[in-house]
PDB file of N, CA and C in Angstrom:
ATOM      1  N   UNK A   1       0.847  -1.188   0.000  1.00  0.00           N
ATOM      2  CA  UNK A   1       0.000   0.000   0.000  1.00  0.00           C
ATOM      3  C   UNK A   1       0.888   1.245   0.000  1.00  0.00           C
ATOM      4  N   UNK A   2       0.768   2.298  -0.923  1.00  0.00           N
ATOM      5  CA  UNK A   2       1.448   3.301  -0.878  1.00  0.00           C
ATOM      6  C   UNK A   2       0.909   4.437   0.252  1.00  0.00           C
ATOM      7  N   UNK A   3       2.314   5.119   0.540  1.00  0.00           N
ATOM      8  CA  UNK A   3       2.196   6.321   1.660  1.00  0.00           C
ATOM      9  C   UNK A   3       1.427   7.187   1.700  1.00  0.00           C
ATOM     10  N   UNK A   4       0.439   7.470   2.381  1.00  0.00           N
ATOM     11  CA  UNK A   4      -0.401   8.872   2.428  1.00  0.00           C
ATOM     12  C   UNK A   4       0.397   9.357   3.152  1.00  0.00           C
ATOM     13  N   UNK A   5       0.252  10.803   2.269  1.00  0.00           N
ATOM     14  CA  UNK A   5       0.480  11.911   3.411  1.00  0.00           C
ATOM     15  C   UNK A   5       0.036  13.153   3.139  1.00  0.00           C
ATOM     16  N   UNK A   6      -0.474  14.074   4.063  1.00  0.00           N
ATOM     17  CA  UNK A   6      -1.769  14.924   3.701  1.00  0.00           C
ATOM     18  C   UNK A   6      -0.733  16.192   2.833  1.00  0.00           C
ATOM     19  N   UNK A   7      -1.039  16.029   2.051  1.00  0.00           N
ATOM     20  CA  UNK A   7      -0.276  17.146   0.886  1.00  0.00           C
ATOM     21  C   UNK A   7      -0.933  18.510   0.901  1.00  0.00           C
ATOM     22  N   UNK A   8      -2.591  18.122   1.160  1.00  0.00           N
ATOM     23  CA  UNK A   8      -3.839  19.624   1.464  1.00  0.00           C
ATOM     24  C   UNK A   8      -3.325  20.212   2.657  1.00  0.00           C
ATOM     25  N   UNK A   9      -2.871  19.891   4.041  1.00  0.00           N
ATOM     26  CA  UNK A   9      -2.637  20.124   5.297  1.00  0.00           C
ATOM     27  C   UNK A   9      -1.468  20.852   5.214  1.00  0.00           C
ATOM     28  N   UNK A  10      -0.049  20.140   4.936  1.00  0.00           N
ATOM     29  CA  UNK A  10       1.206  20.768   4.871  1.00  0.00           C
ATOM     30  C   UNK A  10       1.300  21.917   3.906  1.00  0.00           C
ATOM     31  N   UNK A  11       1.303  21.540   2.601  1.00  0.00           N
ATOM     32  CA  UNK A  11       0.869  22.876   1.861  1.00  0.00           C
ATOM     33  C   UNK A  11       0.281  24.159   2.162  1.00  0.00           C
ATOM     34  N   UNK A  12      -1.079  24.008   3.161  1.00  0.00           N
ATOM     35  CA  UNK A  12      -1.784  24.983   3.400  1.00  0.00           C
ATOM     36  C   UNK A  12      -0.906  26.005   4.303  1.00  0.00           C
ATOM     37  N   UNK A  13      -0.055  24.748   5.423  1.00  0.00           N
ATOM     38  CA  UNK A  13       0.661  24.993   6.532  1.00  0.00           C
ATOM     39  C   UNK A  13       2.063  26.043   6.358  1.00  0.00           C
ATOM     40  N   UNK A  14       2.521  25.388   4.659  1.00  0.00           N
ATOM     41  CA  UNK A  14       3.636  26.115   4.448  1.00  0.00           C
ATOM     42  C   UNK A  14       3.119  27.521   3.754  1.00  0.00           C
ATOM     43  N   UNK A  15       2.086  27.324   3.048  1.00  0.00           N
ATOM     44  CA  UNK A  15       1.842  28.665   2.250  1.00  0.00           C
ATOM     45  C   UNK A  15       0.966  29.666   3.531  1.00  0.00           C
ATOM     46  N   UNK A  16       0.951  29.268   4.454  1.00  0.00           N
ATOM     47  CA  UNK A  16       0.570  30.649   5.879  1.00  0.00           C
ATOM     48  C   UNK A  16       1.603  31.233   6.261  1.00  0.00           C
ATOM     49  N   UNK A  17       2.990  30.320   6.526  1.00  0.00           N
ATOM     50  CA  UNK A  17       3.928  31.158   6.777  1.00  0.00           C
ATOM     51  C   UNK A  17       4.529  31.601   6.004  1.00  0.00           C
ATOM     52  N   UNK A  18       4.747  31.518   4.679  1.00  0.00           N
ATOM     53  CA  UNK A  18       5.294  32.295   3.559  1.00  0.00           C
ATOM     54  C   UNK A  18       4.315  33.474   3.278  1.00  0.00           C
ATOM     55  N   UNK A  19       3.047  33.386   3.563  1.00  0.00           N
ATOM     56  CA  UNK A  19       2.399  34.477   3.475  1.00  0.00           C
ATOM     57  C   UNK A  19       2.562  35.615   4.563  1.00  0.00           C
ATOM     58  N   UNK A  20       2.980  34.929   5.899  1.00  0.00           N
ATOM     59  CA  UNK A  20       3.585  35.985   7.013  1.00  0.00           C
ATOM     60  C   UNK A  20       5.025  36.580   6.181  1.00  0.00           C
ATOM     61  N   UNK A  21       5.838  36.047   5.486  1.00  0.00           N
ATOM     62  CA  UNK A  21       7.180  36.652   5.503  1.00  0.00           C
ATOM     63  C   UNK A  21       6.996  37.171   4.274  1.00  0.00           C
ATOM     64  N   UNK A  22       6.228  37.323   4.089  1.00  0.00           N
ATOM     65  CA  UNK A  22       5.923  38.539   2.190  1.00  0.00           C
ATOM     66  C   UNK A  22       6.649  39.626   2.850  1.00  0.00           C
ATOM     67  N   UNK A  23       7.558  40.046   1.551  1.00  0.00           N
ATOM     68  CA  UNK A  23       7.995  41.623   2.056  1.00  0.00           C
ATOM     69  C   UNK A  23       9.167  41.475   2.362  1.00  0.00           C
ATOM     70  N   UNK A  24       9.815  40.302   2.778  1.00  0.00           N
ATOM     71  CA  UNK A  24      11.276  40.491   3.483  1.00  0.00           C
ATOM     72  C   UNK A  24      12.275  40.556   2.533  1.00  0.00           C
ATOM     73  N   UNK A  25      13.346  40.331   2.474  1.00  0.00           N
ATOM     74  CA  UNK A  25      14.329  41.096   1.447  1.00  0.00           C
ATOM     75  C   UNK A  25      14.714  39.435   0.740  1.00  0.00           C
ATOM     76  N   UNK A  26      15.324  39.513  -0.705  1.00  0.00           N
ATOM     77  CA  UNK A  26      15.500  37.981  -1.377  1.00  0.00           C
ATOM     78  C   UNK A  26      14.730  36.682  -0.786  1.00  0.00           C
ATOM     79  N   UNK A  27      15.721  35.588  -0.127  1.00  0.00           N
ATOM     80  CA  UNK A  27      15.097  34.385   0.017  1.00  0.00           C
ATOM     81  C   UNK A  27      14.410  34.111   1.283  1.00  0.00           C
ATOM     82  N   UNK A  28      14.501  35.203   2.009  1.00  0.00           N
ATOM     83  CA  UNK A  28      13.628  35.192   3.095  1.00  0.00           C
ATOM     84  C   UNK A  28      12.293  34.906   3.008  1.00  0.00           C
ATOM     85  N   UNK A  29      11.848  35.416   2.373  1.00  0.00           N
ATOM     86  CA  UNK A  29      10.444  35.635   1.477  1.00  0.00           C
ATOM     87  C   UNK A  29       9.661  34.324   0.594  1.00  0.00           C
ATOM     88  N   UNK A  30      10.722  33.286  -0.009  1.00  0.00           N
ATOM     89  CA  UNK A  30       9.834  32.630  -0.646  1.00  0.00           C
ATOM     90  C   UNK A  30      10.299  31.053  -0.445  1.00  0.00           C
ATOM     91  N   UNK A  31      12.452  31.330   0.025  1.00  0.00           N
ATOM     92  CA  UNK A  31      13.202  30.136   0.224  1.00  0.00           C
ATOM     93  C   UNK A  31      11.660  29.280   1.767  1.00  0.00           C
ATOM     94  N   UNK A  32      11.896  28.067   1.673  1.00  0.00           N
ATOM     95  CA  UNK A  32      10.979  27.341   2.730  1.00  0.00           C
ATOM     96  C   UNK A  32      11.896  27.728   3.928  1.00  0.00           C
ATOM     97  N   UNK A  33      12.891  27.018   3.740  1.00  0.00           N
ATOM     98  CA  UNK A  33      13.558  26.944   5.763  1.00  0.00           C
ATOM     99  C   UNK A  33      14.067  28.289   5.709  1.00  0.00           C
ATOM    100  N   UNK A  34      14.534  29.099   5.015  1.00  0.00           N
ATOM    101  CA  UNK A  34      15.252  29.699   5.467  1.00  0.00           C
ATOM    102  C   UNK A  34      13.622  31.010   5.757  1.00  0.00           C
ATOM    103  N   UNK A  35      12.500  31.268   5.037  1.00  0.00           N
ATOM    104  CA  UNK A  35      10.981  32.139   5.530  1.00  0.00           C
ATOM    105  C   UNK A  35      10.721  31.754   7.050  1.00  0.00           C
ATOM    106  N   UNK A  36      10.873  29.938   7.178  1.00  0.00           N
ATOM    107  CA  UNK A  36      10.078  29.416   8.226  1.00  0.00           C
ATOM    108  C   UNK A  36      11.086  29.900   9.215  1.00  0.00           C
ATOM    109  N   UNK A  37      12.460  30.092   9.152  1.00  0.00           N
ATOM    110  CA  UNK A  37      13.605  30.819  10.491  1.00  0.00           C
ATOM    111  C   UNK A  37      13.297  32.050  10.679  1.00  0.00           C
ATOM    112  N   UNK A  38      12.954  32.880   9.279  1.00  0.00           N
ATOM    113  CA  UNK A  38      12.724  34.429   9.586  1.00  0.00           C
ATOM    114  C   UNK A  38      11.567  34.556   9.754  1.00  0.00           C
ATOM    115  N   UNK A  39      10.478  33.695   9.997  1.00  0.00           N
ATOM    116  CA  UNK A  39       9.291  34.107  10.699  1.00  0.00           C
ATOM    117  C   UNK A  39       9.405  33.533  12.230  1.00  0.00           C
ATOM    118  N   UNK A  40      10.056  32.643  12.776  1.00  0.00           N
ATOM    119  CA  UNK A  40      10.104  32.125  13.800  1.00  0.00           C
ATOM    120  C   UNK A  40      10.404  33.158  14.956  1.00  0.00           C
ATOM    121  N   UNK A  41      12.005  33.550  13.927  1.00  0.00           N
ATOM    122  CA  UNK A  41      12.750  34.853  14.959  1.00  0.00           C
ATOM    123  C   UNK A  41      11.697  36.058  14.956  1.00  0.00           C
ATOM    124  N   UNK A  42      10.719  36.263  13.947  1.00  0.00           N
ATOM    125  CA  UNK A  42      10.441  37.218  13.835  1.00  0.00           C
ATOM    126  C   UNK A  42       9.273  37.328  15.337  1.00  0.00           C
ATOM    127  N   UNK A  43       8.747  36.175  15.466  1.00  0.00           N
ATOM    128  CA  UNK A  43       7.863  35.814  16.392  1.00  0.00           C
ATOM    129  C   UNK A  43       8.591  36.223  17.874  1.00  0.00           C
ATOM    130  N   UNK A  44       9.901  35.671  17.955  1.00  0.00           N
ATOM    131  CA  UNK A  44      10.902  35.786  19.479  1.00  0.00           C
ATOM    132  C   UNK A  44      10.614  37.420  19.737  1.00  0.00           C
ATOM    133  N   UNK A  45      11.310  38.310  18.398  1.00  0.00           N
ATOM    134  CA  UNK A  45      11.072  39.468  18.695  1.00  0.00           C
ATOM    135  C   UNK A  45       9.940  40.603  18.915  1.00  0.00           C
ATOM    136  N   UNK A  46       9.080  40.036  18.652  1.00  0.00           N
ATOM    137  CA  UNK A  46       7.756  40.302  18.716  1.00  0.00           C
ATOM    138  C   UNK A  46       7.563  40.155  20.150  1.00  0.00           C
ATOM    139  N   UNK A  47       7.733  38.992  20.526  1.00  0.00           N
ATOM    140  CA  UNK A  47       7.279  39.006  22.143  1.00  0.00           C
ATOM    141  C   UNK A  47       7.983  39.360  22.934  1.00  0.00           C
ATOM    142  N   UNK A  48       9.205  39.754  22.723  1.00  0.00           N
ATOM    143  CA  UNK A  48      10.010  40.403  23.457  1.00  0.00           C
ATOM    144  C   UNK A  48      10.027  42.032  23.481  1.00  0.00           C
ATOM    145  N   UNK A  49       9.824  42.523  21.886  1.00  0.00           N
ATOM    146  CA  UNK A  49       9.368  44.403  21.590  1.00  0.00           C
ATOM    147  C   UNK A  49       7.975  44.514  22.470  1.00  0.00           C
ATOM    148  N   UNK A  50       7.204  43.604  22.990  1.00  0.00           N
ATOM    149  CA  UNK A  50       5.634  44.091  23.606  1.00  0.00           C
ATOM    150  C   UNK A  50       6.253  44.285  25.018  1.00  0.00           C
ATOM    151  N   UNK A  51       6.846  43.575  25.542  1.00  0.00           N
ATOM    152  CA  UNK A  51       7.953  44.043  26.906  1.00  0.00           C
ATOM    153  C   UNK A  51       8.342  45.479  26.713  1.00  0.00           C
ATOM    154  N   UNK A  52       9.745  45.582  25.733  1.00  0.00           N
ATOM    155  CA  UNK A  52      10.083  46.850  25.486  1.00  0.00           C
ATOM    156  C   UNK A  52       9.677  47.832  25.297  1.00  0.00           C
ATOM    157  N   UNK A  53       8.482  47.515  24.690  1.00  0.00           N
ATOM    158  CA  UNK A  53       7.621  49.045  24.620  1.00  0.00           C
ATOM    159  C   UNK A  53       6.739  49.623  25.548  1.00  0.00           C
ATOM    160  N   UNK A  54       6.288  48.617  26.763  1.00  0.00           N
ATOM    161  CA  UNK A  54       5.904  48.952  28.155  1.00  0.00           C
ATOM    162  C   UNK A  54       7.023  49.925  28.697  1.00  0.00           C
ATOM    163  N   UNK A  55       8.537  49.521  28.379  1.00  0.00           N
ATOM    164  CA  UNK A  55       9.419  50.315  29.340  1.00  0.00           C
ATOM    165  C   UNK A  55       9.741  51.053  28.687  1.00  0.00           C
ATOM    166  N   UNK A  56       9.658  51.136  27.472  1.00  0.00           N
ATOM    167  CA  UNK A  56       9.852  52.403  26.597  1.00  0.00           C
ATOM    168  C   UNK A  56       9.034  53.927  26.566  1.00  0.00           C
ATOM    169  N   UNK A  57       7.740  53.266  26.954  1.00  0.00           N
ATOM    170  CA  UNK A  57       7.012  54.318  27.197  1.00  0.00           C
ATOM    171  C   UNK A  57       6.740  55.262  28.750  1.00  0.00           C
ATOM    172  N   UNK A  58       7.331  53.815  29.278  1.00  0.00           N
ATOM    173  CA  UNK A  58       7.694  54.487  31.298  1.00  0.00           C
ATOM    174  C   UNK A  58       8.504  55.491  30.820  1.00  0.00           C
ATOM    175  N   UNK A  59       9.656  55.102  30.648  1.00  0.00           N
ATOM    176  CA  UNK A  59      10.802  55.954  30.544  1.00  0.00           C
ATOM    177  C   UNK A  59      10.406  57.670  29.559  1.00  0.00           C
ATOM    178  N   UNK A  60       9.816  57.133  28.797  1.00  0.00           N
ATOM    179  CA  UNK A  60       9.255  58.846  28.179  1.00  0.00           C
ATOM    180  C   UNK A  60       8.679  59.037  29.084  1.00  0.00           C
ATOM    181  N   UNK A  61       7.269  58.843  29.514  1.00  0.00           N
ATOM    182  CA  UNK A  61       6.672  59.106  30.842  1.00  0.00           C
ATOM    183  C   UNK A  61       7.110  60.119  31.669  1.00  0.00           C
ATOM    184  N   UNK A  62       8.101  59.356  32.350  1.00  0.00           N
ATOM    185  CA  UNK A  62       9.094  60.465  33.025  1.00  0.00           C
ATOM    186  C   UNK A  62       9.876  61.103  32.978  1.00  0.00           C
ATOM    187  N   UNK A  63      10.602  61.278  31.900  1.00  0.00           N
ATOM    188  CA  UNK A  63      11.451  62.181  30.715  1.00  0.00           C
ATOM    189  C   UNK A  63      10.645  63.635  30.672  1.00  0.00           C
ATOM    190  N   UNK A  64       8.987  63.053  30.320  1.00  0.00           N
ATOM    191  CA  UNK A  64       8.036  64.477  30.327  1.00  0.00           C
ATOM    192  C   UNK A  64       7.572  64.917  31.537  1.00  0.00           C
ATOM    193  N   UNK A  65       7.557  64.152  32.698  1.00  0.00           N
ATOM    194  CA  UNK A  65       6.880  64.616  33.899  1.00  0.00           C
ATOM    195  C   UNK A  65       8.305  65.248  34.369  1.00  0.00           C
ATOM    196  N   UNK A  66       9.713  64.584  34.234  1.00  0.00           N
ATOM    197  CA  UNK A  66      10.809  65.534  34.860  1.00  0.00           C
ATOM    198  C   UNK A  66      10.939  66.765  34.032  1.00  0.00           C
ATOM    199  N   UNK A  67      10.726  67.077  33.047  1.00  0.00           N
ATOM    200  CA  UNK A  67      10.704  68.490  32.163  1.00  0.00           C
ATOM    201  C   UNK A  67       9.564  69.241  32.483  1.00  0.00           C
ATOM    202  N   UNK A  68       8.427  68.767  32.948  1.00  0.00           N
ATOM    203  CA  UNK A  68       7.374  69.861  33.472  1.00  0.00           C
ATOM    204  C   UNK A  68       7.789  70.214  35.012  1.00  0.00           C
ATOM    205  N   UNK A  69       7.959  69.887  35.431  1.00  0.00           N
ATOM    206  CA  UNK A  69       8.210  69.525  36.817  1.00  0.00           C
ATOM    207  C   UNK A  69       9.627  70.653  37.369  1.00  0.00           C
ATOM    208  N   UNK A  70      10.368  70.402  36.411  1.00  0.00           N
ATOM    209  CA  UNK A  70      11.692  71.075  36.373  1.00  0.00           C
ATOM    210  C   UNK A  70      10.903  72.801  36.071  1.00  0.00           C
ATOM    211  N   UNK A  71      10.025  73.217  35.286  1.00  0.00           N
ATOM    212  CA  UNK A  71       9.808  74.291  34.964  1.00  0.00           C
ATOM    213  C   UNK A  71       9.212  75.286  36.299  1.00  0.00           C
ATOM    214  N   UNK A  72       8.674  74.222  37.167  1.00  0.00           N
ATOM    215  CA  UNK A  72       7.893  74.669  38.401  1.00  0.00           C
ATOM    216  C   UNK A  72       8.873  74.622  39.414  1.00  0.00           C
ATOM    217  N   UNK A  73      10.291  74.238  39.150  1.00  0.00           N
ATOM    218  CA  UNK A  73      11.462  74.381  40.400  1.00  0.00           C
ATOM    219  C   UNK A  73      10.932  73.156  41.082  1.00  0.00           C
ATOM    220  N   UNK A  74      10.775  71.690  40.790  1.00  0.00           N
ATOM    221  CA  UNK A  74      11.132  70.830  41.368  1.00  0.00           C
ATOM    222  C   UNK A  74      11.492  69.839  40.687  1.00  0.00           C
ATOM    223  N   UNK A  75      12.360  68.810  40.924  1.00  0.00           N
ATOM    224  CA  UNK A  75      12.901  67.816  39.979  1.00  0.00           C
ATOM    225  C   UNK A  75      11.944  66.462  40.137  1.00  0.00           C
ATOM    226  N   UNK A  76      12.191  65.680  38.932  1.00  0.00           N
ATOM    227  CA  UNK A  76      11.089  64.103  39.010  1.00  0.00           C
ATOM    228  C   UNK A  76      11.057  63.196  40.728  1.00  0.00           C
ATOM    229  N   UNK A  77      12.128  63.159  40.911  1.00  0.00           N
ATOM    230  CA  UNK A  77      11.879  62.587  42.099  1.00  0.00           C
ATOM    231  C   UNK A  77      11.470  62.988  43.747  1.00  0.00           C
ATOM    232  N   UNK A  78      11.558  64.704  43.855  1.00  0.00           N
ATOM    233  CA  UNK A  78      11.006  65.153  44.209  1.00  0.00           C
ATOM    234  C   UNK A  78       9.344  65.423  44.425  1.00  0.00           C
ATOM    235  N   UNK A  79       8.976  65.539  43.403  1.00  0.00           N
ATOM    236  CA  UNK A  79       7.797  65.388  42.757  1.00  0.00           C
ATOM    237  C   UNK A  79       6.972  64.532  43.169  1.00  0.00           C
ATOM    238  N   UNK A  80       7.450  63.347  42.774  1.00  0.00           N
ATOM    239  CA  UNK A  80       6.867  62.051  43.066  1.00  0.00           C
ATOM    240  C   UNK A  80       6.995  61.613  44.095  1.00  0.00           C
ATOM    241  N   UNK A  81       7.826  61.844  45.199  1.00  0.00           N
ATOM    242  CA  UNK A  81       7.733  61.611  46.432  1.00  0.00           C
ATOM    243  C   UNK A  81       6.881  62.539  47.235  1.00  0.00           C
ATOM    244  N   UNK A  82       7.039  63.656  47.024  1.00  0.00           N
ATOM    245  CA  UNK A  82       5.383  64.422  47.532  1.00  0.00           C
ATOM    246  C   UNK A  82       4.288  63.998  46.944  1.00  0.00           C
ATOM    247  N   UNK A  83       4.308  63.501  46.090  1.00  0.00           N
ATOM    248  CA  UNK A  83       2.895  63.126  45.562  1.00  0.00           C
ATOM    249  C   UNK A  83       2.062  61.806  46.273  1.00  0.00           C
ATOM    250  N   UNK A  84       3.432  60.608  46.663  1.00  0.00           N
ATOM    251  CA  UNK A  84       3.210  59.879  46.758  1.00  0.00           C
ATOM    252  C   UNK A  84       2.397  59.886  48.148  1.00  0.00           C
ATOM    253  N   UNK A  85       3.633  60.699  49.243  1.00  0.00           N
ATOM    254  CA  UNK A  85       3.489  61.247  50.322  1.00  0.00           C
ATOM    255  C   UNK A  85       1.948  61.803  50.783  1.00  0.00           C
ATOM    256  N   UNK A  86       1.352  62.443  50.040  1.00  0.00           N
ATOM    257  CA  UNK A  86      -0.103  63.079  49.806  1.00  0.00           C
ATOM    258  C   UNK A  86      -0.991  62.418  49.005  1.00  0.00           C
ATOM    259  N   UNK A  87      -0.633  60.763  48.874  1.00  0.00           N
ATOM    260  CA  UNK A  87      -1.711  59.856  48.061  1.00  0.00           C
ATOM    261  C   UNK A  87      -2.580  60.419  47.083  1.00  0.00           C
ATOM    262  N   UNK A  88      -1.907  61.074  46.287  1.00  0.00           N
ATOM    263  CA  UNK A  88      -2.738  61.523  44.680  1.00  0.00           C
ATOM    264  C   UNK A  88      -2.297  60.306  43.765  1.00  0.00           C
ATOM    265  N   UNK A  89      -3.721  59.962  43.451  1.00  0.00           N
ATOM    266  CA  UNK A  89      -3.766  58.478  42.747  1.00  0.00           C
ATOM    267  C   UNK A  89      -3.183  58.769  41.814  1.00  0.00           C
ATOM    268  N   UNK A  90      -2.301  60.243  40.983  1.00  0.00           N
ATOM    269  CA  UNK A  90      -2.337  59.961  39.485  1.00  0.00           C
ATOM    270  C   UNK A  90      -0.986  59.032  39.347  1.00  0.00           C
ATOM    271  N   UNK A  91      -1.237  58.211  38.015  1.00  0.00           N
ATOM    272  CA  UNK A  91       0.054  57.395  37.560  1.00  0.00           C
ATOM    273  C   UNK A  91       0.666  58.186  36.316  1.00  0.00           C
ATOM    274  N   UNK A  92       2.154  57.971  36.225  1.00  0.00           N
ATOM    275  CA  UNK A  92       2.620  58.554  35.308  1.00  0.00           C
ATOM    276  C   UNK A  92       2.218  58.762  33.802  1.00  0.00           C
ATOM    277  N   UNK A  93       1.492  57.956  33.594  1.00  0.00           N
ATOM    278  CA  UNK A  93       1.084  57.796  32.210  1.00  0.00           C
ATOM    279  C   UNK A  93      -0.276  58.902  32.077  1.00  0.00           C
ATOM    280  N   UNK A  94      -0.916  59.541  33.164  1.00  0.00           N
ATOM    281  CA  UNK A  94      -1.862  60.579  33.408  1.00  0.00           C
ATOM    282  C   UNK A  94      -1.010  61.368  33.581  1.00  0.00           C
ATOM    283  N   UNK A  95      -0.209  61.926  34.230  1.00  0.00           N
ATOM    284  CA  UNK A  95       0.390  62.896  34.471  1.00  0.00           C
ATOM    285  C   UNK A  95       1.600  63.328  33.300  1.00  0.00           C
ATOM    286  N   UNK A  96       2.012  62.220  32.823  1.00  0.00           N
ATOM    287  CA  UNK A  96       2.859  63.368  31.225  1.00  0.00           C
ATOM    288  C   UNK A  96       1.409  63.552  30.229  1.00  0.00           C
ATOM    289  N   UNK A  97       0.673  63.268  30.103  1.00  0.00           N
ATOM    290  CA  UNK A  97      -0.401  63.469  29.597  1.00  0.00           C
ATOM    291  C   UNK A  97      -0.673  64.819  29.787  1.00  0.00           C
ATOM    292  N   UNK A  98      -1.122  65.481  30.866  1.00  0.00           N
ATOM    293  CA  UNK A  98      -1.335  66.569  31.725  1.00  0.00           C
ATOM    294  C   UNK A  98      -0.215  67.641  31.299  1.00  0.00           C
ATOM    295  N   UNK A  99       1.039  66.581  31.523  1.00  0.00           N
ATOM    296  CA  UNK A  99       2.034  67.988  31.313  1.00  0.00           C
ATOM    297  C   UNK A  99       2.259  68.571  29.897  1.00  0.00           C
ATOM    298  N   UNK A 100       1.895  67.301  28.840  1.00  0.00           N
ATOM    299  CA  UNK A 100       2.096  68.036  27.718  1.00  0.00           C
ATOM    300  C   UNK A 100       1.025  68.649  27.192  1.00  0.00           C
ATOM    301  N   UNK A 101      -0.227  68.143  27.412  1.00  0.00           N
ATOM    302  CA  UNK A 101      -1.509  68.820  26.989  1.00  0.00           C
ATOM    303  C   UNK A 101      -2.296  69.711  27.548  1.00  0.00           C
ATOM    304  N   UNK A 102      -2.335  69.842  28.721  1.00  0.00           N
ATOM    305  CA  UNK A 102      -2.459  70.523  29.496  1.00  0.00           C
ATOM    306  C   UNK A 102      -1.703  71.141  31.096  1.00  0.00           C
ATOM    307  N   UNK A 103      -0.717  72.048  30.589  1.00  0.00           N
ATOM    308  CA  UNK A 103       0.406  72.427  31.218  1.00  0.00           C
ATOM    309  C   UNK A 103      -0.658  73.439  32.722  1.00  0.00           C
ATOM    310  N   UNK A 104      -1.707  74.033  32.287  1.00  0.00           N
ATOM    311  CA  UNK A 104      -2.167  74.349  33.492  1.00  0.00           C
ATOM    312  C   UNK A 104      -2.824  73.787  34.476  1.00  0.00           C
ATOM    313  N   UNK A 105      -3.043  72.519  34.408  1.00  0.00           N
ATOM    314  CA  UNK A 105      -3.577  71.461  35.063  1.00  0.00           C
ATOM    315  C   UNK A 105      -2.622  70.453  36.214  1.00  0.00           C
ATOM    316  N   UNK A 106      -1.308  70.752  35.286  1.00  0.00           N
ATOM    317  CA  UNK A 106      -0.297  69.995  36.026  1.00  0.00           C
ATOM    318  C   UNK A 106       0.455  70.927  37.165  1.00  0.00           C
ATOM    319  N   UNK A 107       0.231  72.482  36.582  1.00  0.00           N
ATOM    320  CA  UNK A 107       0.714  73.380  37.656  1.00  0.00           C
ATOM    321  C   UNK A 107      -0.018  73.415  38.634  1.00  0.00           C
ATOM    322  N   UNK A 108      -1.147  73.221  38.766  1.00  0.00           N
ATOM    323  CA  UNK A 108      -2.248  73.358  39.548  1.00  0.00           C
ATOM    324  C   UNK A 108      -1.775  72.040  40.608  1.00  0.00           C
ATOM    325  N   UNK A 109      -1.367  70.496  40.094  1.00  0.00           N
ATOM    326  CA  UNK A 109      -0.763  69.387  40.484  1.00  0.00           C
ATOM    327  C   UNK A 109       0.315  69.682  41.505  1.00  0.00           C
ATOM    328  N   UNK A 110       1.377  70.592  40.571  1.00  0.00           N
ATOM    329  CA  UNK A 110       2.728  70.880  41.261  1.00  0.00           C
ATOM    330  C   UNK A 110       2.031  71.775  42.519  1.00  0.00           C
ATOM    331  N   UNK A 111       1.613  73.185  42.094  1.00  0.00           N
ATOM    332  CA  UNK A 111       1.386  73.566  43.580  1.00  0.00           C
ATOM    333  C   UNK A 111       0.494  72.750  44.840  1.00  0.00           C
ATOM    334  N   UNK A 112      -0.195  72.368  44.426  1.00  0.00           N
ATOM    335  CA  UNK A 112      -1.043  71.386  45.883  1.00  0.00           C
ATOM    336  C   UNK A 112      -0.201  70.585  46.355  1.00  0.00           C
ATOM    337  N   UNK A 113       0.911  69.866  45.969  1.00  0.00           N
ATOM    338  CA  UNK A 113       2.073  69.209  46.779  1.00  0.00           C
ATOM    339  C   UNK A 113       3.409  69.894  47.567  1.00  0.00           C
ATOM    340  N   UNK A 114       3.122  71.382  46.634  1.00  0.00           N
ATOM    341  CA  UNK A 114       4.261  71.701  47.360  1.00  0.00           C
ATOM    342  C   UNK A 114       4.386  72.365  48.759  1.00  0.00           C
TER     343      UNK A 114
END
């Protein structure tokens, strides 16, 4: 009896991930092992940039809350330790918000702590 083997299944299987790596530069793109490596890695980095961009955006965060903050004569960690000190729920991601869009809202912030 000759070998089955599902030719509809694998096929379908290989032409999904060649359809993820459309776009990449020469044989990335259409070679089999070498699409199925550059979609694999592409996957590692993917779940690793959704990390990075949580701390990527802390770090602006407070980049903008220490530049507003600095304008009112107090520095980021200052700041935030009176704040903390006086339990104002805001989190950083509200408060550079505040400082860049609305700079009189955050002064209003800075003076009640100080």
């Amino acid at each position: 009896m000759p070998r089955s083997v599902n030719s509809v299944a694998s096929k379908a299987r290989r032409k999904k991930i060649l359809k993820q790596t459309r776009g990449n530069f020469l044989s990335r793109k259409n070679v089999w092992t070498v699409a199925k490596n550059t979609y694999e890695k592409g996957l590692t980095y993917a779940y690793r940039d959704r990390k990075n961009k949580k701390r990527n955006f802390r770090s602006l965060w407070i980049i903008r809350i220490n530049a507003a903050a600095r304008q009112h004569g107090m520095s980021y960690s200052q700041f935030m330790g009176k704040l903390s000190k006086q339990n104002v729920g805001l989190n950083r991601k509200v408060l550079a918000d505040l400082a860049m869009n609305n700079p009189q809202a955050f002064e209003a912030i800075v003076n009640s702590v100080k």
